[in-house]
Protein backbone atom coordinates (compact mmCIF):
# COMPACT_ATOMS: atom_id res chain seq x y z
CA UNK A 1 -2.90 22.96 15.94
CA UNK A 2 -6.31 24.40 16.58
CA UNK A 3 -8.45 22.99 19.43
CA UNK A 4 -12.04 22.99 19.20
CA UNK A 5 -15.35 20.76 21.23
CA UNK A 6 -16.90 18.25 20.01
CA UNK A 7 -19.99 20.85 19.85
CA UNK A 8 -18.04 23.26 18.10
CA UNK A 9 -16.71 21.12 15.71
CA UNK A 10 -20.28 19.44 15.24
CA UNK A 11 -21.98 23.22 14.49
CA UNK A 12 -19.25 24.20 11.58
CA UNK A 13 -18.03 20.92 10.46
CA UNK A 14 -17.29 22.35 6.72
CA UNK A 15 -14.92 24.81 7.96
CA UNK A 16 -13.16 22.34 10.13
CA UNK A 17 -12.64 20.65 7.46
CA UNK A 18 -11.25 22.86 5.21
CA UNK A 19 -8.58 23.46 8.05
CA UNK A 20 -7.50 19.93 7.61
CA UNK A 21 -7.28 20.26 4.27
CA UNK A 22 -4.98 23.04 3.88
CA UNK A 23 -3.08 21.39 6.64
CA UNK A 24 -3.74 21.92 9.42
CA UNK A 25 -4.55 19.58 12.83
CA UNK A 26 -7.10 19.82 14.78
CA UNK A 27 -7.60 18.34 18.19
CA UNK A 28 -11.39 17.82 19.59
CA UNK A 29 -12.32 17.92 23.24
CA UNK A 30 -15.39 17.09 25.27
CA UNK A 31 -15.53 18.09 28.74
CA UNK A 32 -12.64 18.89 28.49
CA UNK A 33 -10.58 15.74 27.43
CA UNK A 34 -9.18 15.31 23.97
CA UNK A 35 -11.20 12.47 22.38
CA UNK A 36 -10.26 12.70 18.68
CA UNK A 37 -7.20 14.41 16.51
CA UNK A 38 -7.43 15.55 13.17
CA UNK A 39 -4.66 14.94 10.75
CA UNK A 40 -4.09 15.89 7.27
CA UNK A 41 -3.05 13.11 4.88
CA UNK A 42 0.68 12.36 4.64
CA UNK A 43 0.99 13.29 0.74
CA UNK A 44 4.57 13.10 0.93
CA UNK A 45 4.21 8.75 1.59
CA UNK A 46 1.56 8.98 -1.12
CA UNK A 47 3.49 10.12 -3.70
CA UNK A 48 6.71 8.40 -2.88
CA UNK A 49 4.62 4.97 -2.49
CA UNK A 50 3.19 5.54 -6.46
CA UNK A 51 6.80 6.58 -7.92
CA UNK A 52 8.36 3.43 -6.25
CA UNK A 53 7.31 0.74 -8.69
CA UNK A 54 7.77 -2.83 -6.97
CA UNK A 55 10.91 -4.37 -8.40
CA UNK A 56 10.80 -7.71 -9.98
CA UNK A 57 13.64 -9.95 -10.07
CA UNK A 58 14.56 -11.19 -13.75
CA UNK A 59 12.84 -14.87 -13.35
CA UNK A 60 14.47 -15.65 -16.81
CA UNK A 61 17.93 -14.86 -16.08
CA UNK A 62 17.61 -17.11 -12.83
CA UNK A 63 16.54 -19.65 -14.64
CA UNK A 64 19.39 -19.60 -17.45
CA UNK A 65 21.72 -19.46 -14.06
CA UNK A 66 20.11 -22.51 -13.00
CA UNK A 67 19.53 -24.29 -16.00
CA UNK A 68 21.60 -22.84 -18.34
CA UNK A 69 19.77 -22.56 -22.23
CA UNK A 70 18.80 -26.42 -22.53
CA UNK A 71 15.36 -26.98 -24.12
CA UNK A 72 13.69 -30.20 -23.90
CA UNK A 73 11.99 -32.12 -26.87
CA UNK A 74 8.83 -31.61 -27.69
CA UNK A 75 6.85 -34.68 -25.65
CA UNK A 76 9.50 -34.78 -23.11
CA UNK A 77 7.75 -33.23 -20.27
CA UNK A 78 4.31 -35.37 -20.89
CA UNK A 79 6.81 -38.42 -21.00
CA UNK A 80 8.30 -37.53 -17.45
CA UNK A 81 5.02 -36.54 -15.58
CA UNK A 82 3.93 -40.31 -17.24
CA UNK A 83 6.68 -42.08 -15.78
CA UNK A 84 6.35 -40.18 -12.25
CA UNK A 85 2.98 -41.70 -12.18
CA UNK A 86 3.94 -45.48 -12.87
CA UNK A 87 2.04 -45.28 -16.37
């Protein structure tokens, strides 16, 4: 971990920088007192995060589970929402 000022770091911000970015951290002081760190990204959570798809459960096969295969006539659902309403 490299420490530099906050003038320092404002003079040769590019190379800075390019410490981060191969890796390194950097910690910035003024007057003595840290006020910022420097971190390079955490590419290892990256990559894990995008080769973990999200999961989906198989809606369909809960619904078999629940329902089993029955199919209702064609009209049947218009003809229940109808009666729910009184019409």
């Amino acid at each position: 971990m490299s420490v530099a000022t906050l003038q320092q770091f404002g003079q040769d911000l590019s190379s800075w920088m390019a410490r981060v970015q191969r890796g390194e951290s950097i910690v910035i002081t003024k007057a003595g007192r840290v006020v910022a760190r420097l971190l390079p990204p955490e590419t290892n959570l990256e990559k894990s995060a995008e080769a973990a798809p999200a999961h989906w459960p198989d809606f369909a096969a809960r619904r078999r589970a629940v329902f089993g295969d029955k199919v209702l006539p064609a009209g049947t659902a218009a003809m229940l929402v109808n009666e729910d309403r009184g019409a």
